[in-house]
C-alpha atoms as a PDB file:
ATOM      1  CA  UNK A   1      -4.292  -3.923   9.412  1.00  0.00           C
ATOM      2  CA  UNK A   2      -3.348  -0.175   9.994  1.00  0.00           C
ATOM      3  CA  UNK A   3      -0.774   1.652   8.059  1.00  0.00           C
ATOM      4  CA  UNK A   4       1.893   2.940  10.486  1.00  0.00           C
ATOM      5  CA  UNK A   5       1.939   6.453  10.368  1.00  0.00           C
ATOM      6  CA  UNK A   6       6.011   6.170   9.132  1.00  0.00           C
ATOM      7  CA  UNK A   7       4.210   4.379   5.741  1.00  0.00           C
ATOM      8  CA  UNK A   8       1.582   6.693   5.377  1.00  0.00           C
ATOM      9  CA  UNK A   9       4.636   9.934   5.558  1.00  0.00           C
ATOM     10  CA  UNK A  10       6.712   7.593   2.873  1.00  0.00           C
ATOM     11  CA  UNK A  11       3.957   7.709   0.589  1.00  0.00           C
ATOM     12  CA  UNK A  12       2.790  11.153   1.162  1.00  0.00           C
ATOM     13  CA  UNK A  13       6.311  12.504   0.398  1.00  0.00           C
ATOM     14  CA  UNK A  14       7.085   9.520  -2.986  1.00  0.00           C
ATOM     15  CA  UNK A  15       3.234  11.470  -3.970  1.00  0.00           C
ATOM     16  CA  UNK A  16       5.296  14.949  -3.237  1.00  0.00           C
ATOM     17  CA  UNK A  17       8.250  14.366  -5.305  1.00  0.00           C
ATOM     18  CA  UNK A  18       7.500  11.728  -8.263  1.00  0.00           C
ATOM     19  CA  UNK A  19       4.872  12.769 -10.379  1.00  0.00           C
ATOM     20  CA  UNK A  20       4.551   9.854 -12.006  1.00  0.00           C
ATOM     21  CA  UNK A  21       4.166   7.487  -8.620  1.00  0.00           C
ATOM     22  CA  UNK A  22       1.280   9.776  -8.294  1.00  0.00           C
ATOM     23  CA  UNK A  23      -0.421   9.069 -11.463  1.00  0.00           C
ATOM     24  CA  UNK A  24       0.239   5.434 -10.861  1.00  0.00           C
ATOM     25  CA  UNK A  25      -1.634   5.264  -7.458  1.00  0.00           C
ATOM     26  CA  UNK A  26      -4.706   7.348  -8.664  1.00  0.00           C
ATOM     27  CA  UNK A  27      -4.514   4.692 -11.603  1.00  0.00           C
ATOM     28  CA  UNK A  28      -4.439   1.770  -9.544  1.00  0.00           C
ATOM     29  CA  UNK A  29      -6.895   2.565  -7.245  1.00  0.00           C
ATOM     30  CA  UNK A  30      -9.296   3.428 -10.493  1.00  0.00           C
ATOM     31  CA  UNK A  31      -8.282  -0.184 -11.650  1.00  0.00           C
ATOM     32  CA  UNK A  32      -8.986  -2.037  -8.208  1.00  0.00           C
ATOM     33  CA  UNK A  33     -12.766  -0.768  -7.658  1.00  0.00           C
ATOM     34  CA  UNK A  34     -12.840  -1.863 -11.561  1.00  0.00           C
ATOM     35  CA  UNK A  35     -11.307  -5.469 -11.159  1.00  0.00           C
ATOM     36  CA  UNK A  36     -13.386  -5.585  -8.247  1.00  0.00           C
ATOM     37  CA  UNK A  37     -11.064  -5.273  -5.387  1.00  0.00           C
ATOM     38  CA  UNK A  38     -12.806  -2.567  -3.426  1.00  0.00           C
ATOM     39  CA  UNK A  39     -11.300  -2.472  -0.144  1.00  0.00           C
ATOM     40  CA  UNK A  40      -7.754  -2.333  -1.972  1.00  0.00           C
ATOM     41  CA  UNK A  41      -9.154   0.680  -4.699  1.00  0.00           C
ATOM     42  CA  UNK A  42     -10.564   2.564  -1.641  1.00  0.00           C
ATOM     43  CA  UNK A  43      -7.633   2.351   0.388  1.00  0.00           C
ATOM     44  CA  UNK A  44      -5.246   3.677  -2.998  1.00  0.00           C
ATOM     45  CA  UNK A  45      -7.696   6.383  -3.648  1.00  0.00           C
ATOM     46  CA  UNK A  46      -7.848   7.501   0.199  1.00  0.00           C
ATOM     47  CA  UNK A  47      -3.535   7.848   0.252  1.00  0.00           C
ATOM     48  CA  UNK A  48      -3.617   9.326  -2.730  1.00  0.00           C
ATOM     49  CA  UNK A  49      -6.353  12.153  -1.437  1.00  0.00           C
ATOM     50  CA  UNK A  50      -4.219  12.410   1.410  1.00  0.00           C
ATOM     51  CA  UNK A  51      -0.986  12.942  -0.097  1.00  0.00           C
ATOM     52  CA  UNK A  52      -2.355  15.328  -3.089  1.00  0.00           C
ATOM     53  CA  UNK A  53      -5.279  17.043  -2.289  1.00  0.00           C
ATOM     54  CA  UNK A  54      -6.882  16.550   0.855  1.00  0.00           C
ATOM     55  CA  UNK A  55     -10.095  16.259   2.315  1.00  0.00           C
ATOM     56  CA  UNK A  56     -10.555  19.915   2.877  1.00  0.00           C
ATOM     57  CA  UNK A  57      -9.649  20.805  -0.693  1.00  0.00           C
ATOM     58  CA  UNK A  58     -11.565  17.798  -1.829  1.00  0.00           C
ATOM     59  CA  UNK A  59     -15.006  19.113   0.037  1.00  0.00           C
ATOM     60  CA  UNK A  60     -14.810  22.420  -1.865  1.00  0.00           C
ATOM     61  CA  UNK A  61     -14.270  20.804  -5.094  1.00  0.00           C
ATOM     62  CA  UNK A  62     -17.026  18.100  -4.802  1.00  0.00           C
ATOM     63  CA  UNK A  63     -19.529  20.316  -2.440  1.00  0.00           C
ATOM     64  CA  UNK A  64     -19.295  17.726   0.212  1.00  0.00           C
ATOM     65  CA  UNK A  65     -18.466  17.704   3.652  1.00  0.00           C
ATOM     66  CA  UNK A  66     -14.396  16.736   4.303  1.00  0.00           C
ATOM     67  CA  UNK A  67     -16.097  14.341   6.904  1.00  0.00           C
ATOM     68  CA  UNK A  68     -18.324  12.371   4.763  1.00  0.00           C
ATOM     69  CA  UNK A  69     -15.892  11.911   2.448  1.00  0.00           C
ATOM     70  CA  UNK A  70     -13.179  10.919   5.409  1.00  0.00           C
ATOM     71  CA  UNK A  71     -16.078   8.344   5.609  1.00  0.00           C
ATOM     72  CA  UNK A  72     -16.989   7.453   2.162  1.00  0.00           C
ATOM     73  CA  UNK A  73     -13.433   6.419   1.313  1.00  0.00           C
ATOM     74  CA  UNK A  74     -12.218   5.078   5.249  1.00  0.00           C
ATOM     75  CA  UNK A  75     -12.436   1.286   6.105  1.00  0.00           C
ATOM     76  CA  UNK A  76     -15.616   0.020   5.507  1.00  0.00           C
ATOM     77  CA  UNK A  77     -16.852   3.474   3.128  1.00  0.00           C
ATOM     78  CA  UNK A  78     -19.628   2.992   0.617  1.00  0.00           C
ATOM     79  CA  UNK A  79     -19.855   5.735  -1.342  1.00  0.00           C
ATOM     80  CA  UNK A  80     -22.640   5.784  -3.751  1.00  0.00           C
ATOM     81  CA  UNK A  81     -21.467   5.903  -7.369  1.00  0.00           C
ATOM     82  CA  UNK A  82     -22.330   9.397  -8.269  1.00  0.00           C
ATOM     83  CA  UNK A  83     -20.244  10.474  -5.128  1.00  0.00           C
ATOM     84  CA  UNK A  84     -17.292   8.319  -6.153  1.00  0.00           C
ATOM     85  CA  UNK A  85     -17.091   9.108  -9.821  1.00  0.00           C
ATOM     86  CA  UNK A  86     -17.878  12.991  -8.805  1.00  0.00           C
ATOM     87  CA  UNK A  87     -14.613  12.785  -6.911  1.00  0.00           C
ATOM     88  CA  UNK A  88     -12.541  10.747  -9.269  1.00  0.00           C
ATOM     89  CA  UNK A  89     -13.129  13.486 -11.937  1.00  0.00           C
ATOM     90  CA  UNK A  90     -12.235  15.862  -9.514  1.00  0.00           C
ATOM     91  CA  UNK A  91      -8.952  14.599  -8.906  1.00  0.00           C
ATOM     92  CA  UNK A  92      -8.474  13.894 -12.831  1.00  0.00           C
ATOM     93  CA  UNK A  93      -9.035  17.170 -13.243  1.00  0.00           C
ATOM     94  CA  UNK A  94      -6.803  18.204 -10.382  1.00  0.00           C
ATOM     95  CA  UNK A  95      -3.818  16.403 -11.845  1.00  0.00           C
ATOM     96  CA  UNK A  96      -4.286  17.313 -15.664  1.00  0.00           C
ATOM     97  CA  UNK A  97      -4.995  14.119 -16.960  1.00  0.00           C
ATOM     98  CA  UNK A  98      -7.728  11.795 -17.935  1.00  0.00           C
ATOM     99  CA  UNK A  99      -7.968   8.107 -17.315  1.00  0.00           C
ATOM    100  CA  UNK A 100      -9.710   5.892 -19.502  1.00  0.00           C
ATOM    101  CA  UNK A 101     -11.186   2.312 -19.680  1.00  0.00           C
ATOM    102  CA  UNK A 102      -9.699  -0.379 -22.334  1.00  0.00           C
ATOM    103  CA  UNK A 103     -11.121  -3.648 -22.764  1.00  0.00           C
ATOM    104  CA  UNK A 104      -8.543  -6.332 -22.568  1.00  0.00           C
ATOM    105  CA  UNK A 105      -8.618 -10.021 -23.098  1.00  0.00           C
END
């Protein structure tokens, strides 16, 4: 289903004004692709891109085209890993901090 554009400007401007909201999303969509839920990761990963750094920004940073990485992270996106993990420590680095993995049982 869609996101209305109304959801998309209430998460844009909660990524704007709570710092911490925004290290949550980057955070969850990390843990989704990990856990597995792809579609669900992607879809964090691409509102947080769009509320923090954008596409432009993000194609100067990773050396890719804005376009390809509109696609690479847009319904039905497969990014190959070196492209996604290039651009999730590009927006670690963006936002000062590092995520890490912990095993859990």
């Amino acid at each position: 289903m869609p996101l209305t554009r109304d959801f998309r400007e209430t998460i844009q401007a909660r990524v704007q004004r709570d710092p911490a909201f925004r290290e949550e999303l980057l955070k969850e969509g990390v843990e989704c692709l990990l856990s597995g839920e792809v579609e669900v990761g992607m879809a964090a990963l691409r509102d947080f891109i769009n509320a923090t750094v954008g596409f432009e920004t993000l194609g100067s940073l990773t050396g890719k085209s804005p376009k390809s990485l509109m696609r690479m992270f847009g319904p039905g996106g497969n990014p190959q890993a070196r492209n996604l993990f290039d651009v999730i420590a590009r927006l670690q680095e963006r936002e000062g901090l590092r995520l890490e993995v912990r095993a859990v049982r």
